[in-house]
N, C-alpha and C. Protein backbone atom coordinates (compact mmCIF):
# COMPACT_ATOMS: atom_id res chain seq x y z
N UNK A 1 0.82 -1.19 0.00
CA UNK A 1 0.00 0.00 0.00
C UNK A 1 0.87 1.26 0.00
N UNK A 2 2.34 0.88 0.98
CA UNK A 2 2.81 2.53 0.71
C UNK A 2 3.27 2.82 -0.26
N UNK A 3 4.14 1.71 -1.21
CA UNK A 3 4.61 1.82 -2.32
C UNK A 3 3.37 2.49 -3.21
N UNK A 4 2.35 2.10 -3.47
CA UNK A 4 1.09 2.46 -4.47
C UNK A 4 0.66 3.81 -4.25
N UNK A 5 0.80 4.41 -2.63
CA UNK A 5 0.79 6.30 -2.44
C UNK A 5 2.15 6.33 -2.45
N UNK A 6 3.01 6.02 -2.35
CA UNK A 6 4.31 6.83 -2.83
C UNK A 6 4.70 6.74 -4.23
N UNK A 7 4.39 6.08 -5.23
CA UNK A 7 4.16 6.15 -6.30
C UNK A 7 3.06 7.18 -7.19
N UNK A 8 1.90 6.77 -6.43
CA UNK A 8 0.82 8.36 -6.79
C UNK A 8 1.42 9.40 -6.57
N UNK A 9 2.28 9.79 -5.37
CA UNK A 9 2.62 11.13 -4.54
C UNK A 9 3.76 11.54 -6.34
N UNK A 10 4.63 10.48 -6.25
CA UNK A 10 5.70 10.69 -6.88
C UNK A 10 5.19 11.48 -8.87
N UNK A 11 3.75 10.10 -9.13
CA UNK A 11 3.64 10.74 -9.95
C UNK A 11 2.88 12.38 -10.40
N UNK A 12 2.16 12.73 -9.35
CA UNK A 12 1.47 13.90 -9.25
C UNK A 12 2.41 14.76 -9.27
N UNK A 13 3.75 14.63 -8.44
CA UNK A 13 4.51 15.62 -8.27
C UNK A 13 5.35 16.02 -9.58
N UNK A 14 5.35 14.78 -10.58
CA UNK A 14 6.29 14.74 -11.97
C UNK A 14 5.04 15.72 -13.04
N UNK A 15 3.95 15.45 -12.78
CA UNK A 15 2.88 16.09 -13.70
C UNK A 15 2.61 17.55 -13.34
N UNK A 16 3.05 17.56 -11.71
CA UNK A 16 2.53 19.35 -11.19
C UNK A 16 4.01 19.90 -11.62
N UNK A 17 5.24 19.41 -12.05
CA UNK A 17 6.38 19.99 -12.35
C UNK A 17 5.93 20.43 -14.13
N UNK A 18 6.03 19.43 -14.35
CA UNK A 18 5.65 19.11 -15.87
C UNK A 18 4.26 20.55 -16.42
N UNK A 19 3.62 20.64 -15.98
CA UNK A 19 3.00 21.65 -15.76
C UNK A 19 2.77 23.04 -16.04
N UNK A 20 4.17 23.20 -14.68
CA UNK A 20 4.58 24.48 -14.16
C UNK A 20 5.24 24.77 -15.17
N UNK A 21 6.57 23.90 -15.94
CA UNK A 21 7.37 24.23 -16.86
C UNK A 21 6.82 24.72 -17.72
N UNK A 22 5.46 23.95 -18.42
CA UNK A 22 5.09 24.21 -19.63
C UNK A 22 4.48 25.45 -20.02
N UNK A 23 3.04 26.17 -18.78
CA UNK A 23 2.26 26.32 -18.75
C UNK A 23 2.88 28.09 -18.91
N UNK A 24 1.58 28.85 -19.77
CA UNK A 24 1.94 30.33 -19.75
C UNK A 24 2.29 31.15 -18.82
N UNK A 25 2.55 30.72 -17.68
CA UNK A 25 3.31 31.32 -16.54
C UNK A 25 4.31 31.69 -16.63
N UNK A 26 5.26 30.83 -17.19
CA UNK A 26 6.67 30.76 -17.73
C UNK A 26 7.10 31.99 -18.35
N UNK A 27 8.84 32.26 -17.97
CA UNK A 27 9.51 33.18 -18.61
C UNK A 27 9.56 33.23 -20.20
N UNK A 28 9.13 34.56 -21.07
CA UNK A 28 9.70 34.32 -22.17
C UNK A 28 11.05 35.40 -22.91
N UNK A 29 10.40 36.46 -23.29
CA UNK A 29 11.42 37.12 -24.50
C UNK A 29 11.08 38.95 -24.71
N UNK A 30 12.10 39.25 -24.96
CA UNK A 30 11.67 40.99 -24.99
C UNK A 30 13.22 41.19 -26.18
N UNK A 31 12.98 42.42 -26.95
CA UNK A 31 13.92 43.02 -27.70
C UNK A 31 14.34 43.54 -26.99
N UNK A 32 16.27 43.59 -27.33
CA UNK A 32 17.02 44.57 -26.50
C UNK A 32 17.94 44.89 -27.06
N UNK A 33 17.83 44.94 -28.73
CA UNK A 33 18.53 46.18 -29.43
C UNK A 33 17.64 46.24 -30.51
N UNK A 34 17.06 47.64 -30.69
CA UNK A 34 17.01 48.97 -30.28
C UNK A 34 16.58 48.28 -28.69
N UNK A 35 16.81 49.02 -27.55
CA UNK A 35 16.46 48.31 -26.37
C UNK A 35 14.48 48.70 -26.26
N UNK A 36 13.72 47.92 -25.93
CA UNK A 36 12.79 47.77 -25.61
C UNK A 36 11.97 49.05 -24.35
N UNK A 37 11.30 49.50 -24.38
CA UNK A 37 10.77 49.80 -23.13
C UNK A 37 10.88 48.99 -21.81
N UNK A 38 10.65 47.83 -21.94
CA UNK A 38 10.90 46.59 -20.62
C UNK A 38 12.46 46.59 -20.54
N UNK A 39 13.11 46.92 -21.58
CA UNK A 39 14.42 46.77 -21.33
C UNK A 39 14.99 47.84 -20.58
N UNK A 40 14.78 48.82 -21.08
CA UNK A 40 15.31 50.16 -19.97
C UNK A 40 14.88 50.25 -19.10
N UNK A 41 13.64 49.54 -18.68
CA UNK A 41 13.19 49.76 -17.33
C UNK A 41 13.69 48.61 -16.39
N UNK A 42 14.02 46.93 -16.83
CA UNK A 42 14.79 46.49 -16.39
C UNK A 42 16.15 46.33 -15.82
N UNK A 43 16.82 47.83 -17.06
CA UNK A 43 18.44 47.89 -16.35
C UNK A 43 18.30 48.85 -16.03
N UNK A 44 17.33 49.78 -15.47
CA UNK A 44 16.77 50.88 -14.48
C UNK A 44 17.36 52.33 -15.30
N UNK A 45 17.89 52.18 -16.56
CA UNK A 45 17.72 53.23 -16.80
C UNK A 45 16.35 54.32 -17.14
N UNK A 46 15.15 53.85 -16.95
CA UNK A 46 14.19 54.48 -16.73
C UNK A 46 13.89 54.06 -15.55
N UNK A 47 13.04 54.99 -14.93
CA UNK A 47 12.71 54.80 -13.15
C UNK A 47 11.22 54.27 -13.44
N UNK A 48 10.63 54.24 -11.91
CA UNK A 48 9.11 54.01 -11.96
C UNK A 48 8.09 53.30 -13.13
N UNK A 49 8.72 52.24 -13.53
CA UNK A 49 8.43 51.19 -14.20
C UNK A 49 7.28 50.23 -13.65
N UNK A 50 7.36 50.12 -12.65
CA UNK A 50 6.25 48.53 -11.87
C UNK A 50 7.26 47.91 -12.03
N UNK A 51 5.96 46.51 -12.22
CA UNK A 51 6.53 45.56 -11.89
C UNK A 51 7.54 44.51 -13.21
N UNK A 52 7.15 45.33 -14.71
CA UNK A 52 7.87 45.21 -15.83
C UNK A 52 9.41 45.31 -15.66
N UNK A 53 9.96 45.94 -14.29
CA UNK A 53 11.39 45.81 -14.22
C UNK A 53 12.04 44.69 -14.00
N UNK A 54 11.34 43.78 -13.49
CA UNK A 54 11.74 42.43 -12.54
C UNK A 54 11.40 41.49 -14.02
N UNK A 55 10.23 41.62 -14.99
CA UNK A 55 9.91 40.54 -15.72
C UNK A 55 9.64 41.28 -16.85
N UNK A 56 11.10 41.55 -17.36
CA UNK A 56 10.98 42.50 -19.40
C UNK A 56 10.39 41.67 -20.35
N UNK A 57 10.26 40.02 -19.49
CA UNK A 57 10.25 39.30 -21.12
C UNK A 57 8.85 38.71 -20.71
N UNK A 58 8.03 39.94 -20.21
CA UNK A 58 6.57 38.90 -19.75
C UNK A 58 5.30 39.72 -20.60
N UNK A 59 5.91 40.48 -21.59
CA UNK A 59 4.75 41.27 -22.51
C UNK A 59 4.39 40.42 -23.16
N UNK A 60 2.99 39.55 -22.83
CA UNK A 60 2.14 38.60 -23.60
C UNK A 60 1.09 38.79 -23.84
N UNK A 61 0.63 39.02 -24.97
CA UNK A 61 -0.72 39.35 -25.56
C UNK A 61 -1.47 38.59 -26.48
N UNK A 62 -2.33 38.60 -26.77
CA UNK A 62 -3.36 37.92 -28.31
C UNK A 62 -2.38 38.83 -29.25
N UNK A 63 -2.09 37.38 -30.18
CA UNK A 63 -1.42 37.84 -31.33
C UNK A 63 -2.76 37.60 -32.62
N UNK A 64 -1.47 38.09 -33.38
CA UNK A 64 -2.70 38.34 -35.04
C UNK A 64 -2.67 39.69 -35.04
N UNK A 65 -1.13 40.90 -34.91
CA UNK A 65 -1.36 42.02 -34.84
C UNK A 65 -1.22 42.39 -36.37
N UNK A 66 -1.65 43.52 -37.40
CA UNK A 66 -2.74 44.71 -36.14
C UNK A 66 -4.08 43.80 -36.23
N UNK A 67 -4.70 43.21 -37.23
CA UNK A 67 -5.98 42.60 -37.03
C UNK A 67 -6.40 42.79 -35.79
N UNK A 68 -5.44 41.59 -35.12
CA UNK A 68 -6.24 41.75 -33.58
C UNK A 68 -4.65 42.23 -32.49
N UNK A 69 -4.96 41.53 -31.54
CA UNK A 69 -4.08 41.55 -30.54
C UNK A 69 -4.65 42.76 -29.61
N UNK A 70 -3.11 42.92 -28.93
CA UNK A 70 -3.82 44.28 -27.58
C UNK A 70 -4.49 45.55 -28.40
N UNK A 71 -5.63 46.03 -27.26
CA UNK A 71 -6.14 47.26 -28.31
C UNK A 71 -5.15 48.00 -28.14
N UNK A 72 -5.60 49.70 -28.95
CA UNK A 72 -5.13 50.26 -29.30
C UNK A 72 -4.81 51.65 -27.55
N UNK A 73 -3.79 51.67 -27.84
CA UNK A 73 -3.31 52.19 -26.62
C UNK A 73 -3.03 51.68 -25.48
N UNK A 74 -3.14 50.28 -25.56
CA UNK A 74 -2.06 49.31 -24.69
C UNK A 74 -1.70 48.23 -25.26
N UNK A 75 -0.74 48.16 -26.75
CA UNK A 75 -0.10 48.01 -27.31
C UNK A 75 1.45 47.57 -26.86
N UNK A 76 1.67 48.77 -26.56
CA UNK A 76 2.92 48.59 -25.92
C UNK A 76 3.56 47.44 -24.82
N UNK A 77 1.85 47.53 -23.74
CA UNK A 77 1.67 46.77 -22.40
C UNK A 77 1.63 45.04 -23.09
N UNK A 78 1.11 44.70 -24.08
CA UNK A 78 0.23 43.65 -24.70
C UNK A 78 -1.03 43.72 -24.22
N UNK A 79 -1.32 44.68 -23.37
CA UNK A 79 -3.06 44.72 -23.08
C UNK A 79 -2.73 44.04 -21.66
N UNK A 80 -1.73 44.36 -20.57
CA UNK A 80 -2.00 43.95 -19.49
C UNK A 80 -2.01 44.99 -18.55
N UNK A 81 -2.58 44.87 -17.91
CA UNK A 81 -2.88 46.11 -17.08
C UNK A 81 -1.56 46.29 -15.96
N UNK A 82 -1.38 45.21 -15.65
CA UNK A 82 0.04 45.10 -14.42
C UNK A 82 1.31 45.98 -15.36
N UNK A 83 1.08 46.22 -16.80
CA UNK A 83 2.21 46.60 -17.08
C UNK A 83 1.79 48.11 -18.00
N UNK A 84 1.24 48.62 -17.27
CA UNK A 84 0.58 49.32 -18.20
C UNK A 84 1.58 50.72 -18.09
N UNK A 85 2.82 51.13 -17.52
CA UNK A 85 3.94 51.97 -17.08
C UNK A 85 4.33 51.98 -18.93
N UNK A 86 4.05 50.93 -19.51
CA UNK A 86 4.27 50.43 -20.83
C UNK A 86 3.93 51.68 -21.71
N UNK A 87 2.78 51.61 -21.75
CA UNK A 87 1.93 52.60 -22.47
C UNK A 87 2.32 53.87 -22.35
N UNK A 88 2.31 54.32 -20.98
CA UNK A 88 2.48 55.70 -20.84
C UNK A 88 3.35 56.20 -21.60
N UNK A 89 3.17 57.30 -22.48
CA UNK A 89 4.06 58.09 -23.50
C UNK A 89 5.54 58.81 -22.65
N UNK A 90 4.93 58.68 -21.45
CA UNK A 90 5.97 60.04 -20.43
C UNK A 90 6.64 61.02 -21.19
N UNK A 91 5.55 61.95 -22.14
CA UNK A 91 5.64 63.02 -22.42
C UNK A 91 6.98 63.02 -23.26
N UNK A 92 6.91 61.63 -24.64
CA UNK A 92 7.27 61.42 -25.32
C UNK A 92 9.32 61.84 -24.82
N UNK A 93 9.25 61.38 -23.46
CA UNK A 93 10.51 61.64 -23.04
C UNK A 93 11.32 60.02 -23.08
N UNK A 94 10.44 58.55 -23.64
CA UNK A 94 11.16 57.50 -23.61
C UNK A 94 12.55 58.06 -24.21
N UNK A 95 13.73 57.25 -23.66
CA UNK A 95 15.22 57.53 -24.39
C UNK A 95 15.01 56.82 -25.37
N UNK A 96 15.59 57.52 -26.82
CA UNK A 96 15.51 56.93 -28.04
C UNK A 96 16.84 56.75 -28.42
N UNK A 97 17.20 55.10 -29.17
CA UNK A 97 18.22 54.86 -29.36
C UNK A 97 17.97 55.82 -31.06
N UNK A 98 19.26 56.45 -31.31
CA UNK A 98 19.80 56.91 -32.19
C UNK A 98 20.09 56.02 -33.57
N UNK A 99 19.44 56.18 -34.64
CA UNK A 99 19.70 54.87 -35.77
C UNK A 99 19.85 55.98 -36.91
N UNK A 100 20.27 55.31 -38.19
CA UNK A 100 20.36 56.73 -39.30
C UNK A 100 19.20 55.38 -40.17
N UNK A 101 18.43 56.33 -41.13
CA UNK A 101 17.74 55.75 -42.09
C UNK A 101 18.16 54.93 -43.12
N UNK A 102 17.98 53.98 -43.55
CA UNK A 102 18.50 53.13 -44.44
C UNK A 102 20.03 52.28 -44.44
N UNK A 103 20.30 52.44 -42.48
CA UNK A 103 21.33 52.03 -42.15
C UNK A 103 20.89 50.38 -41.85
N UNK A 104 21.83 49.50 -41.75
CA UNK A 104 21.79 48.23 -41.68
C UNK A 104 21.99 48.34 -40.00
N UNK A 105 20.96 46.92 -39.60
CA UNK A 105 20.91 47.40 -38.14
C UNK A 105 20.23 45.67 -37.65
N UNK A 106 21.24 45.27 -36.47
CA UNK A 106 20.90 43.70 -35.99
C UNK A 106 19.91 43.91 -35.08
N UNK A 107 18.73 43.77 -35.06
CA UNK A 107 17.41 43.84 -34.25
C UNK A 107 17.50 42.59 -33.24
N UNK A 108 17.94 42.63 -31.92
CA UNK A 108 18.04 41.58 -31.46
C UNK A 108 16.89 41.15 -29.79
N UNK A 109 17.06 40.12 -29.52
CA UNK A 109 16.23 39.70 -28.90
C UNK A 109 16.58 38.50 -27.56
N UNK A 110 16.06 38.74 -26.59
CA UNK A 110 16.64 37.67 -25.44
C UNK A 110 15.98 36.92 -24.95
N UNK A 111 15.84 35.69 -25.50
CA UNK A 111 14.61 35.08 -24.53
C UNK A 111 14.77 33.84 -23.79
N UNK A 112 14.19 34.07 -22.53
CA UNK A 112 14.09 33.29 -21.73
C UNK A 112 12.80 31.50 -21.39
N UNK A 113 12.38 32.03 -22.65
CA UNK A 113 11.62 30.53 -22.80
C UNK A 113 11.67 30.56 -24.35
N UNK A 114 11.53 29.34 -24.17
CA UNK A 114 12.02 29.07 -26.07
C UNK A 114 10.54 28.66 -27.12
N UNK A 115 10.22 29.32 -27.71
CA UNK A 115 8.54 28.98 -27.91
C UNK A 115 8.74 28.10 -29.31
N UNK A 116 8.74 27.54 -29.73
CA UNK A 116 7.68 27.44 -31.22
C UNK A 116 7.52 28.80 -31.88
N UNK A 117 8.11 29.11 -32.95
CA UNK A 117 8.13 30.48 -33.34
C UNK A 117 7.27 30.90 -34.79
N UNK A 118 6.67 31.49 -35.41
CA UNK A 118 6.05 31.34 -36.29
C UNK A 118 6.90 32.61 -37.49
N UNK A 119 6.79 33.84 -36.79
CA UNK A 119 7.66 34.86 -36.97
C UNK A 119 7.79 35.80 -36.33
N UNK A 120 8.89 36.73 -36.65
CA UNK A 120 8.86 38.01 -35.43
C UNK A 120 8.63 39.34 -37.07
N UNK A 121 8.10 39.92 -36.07
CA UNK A 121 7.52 41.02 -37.47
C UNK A 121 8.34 42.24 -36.56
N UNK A 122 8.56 43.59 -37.59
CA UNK A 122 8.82 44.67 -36.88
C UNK A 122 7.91 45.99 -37.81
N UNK A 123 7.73 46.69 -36.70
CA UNK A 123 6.25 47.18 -37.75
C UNK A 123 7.21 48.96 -37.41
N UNK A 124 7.18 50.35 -37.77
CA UNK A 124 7.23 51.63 -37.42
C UNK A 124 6.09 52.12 -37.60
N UNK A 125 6.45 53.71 -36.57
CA UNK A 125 5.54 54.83 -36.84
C UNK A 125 5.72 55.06 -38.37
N UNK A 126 4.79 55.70 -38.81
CA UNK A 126 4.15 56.49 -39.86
C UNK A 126 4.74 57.93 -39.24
N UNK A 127 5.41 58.66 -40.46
CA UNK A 127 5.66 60.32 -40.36
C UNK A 127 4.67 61.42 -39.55
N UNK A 128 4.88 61.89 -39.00
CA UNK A 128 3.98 62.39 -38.43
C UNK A 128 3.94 62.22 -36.79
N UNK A 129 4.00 60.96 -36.38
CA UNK A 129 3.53 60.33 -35.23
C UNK A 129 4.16 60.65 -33.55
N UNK A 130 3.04 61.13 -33.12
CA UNK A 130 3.29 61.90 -31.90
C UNK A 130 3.91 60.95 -30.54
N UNK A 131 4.71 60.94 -30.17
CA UNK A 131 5.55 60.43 -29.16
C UNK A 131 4.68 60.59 -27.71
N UNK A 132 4.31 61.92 -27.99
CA UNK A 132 3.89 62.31 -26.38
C UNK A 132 1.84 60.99 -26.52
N UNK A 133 1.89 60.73 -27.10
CA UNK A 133 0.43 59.87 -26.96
C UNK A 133 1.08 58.24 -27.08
N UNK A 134 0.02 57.86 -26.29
CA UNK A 134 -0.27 56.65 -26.37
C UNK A 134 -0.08 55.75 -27.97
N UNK A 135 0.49 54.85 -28.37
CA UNK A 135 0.74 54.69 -29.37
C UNK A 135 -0.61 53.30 -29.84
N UNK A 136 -1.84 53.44 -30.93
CA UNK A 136 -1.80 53.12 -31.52
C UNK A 136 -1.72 51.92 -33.13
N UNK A 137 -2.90 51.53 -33.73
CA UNK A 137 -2.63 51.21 -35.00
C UNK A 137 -2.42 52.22 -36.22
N UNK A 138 -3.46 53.18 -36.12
CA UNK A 138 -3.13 54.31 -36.84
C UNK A 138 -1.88 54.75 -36.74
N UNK A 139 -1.33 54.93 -35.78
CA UNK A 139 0.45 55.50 -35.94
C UNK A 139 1.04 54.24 -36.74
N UNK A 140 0.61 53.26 -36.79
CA UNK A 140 2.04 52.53 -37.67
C UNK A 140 1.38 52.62 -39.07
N UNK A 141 2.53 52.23 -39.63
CA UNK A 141 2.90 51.66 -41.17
C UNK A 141 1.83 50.31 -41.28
N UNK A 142 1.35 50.90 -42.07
CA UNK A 142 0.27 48.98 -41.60
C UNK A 142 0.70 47.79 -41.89
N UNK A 143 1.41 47.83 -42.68
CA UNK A 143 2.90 46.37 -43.12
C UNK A 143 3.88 46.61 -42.35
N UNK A 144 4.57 45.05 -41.73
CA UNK A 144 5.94 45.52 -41.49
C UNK A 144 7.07 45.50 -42.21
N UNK A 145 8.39 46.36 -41.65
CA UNK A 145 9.10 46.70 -42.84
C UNK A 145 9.97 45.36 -42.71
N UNK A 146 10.10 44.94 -41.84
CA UNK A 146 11.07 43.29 -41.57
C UNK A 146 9.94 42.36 -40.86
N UNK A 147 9.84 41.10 -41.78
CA UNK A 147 9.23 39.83 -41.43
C UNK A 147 10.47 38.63 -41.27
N UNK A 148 10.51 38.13 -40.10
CA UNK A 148 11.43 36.81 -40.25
C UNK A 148 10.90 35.41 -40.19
N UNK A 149 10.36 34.87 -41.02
CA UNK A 149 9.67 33.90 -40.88
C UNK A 149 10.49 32.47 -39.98
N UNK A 150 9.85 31.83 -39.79
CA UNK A 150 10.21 31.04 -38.35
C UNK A 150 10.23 29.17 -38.86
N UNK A 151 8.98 29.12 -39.48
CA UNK A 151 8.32 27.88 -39.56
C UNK A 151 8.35 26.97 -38.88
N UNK A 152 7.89 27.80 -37.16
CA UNK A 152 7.66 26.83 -36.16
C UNK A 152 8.82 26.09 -35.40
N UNK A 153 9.79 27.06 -36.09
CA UNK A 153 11.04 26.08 -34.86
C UNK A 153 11.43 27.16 -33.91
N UNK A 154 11.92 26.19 -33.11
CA UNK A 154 12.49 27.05 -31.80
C UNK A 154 13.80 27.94 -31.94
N UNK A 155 13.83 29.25 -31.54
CA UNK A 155 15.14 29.94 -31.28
C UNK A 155 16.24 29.64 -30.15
N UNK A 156 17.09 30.12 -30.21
CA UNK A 156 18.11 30.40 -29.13
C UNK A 156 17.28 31.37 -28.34
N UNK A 157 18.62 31.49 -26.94
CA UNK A 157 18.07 32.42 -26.22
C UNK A 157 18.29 33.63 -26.72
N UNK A 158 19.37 33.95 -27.76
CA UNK A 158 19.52 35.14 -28.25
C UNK A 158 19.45 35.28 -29.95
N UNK A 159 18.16 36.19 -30.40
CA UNK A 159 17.93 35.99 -31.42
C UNK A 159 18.23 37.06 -32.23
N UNK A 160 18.75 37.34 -33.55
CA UNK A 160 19.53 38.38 -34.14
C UNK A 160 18.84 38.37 -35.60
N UNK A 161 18.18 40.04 -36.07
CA UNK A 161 17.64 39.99 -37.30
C UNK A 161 18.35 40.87 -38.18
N UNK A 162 19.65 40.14 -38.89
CA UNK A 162 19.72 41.59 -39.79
C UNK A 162 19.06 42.45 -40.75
N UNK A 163 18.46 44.13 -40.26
CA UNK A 163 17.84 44.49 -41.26
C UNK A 163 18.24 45.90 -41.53
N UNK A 164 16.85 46.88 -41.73
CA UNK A 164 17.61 47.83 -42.59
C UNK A 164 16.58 49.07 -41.93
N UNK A 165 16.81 49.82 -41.44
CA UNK A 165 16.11 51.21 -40.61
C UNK A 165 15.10 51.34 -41.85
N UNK A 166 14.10 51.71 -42.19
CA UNK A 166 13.12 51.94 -43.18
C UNK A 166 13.91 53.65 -43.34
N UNK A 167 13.99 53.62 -44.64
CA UNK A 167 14.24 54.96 -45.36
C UNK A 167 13.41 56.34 -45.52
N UNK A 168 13.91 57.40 -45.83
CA UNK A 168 12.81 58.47 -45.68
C UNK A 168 11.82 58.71 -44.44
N UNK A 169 12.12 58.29 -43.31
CA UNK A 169 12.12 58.45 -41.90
C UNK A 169 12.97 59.23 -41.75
N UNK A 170 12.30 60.65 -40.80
CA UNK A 170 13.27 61.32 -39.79
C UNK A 170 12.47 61.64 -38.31
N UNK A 171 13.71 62.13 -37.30
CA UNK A 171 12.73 62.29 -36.29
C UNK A 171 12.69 61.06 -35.14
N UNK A 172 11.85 61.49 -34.09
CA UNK A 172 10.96 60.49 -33.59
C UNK A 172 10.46 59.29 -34.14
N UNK A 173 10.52 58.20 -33.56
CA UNK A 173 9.68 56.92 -34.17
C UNK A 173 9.57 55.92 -33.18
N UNK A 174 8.80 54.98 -33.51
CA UNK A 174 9.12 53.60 -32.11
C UNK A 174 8.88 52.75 -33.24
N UNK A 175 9.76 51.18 -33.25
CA UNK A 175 9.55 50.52 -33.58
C UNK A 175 8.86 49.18 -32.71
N UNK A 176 8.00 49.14 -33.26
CA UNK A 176 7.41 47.76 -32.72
C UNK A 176 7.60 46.54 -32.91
N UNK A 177 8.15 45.11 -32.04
CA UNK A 177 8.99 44.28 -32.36
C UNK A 177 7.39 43.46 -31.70
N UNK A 178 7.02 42.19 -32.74
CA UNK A 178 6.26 41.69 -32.32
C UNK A 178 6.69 40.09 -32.53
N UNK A 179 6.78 39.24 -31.68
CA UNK A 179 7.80 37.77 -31.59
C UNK A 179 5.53 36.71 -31.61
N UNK A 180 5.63 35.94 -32.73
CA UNK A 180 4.35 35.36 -32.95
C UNK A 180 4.46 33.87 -32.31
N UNK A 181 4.36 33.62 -31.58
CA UNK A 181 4.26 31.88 -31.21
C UNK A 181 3.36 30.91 -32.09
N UNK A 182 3.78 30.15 -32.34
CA UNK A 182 3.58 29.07 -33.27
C UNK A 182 2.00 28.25 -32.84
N UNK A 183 2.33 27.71 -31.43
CA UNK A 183 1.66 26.75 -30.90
C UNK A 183 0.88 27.59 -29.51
N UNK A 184 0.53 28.87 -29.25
CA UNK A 184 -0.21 29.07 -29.03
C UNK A 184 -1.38 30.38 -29.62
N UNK A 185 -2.09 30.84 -28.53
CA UNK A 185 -3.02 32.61 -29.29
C UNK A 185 -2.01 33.72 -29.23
N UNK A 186 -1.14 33.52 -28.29
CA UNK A 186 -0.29 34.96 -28.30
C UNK A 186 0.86 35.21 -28.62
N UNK A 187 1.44 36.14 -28.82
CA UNK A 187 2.19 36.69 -29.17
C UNK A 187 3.19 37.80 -28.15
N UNK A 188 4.58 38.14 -28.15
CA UNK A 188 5.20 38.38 -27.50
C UNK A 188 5.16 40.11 -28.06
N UNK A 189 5.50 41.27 -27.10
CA UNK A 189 5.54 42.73 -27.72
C UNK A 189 6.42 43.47 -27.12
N UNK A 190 7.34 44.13 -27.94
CA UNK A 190 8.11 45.14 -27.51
C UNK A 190 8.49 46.22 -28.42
N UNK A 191 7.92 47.72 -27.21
CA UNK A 191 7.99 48.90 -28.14
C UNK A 191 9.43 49.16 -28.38
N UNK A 192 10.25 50.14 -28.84
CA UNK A 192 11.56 50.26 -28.75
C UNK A 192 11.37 51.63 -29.44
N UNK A 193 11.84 52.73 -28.76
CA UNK A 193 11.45 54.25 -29.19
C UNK A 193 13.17 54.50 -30.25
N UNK A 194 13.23 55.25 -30.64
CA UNK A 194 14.20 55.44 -31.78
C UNK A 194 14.02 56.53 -32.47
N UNK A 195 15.05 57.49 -32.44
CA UNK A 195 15.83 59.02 -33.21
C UNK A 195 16.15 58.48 -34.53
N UNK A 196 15.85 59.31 -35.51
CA UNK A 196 16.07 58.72 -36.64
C UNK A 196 17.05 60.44 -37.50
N UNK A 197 16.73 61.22 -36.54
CA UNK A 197 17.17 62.42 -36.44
C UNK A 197 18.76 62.38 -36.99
């Protein structure tokens, strides 16, 4: 008899592990060149972040962007409210990494759970587009200018896209880095603000 509950005990405990590993709880992935919003707030060069400082790579949202995914003006957050420091424009004072237009540029990425990947898209503002607001489908480009298609296999922890700053951009911009999971609804998001100046 004890063998038959220490065997149950043993296997419950292999299935509640099994589980935990698998299950959307789990660590995943954030861009951190151009660095991300979660990213600067993780290596504290922006202050008063929440709780996005401790967990950069936990922006998970309904993918299928723009169709669907987070609405519009918590975008940035993926539509979670715990991270919603995301959104805030802060008076279009995010630090913008410095890029020149039509420069070649490794878009890279760190992730801490390894998904099934389908593709990572990177979408920009549209000319015009106001920094100090909430960002938006209307502010982007409605195509993105870099697609990396995936076909469902898994990445490294560090993932590298060589591409190319979209041209005839100046100014202000954020690029939006959106990482698509294969095998589930969502999708991974990170804003990344950028001088094109």
């Amino acid at each position: 008899m004890r063998k038959k509950v220490s065997a149950a005990v043993i296997g419950l405990g292999v299935v509640g592990v099994s589980l935990l590993s698998t299950g959307s709880a789990s660590s995943h992935g954030y861009s951190d060149a151009p660095p991300s919003r979660q990213a600067l707030c993780a290596k504290g060069t922006v202050k008063n972040c929440g709780a996005i400082q401790y967990e950069p790579q936990s922006v998970e949202g309904p993918k299928g962007f723009p169709a669907a995914g987070p609405a519009d003006g918590r975008i940035c957050s993926g539509g979670q409210r715990n991270f919603a420091q995301l959104d805030d424009p802060r008076g279009g004072k995010w630090p913008g990494t410095k890029l020149s237009p039509g420069q070649g540029y490794t878009f890279t990425w760190r992730l801490t759970a390894r998904h099934a990947t389908t593709d990572f898209e990177y979408f920009i503002t549209k000319d015009g587009y106001d920094p100090s607001k909430p960002l938006t489908r209307a502010d982007l480009e409605p195509q993105p200018f870099m697609t990396v298609p995936m076909g469902g296999t898994r990445p490294g922890e560090t993932v590298q896209h060589q591409g190319t700053v979209p041209t005839r951009k100046s100014g202000r911009h954020l690029i939006l880095g959106v990482w698509n999971i294969a095998d589930t609804g969502n999708a991974f998001y990170a804003c990344s603000d950028v001088d094109l100046s």
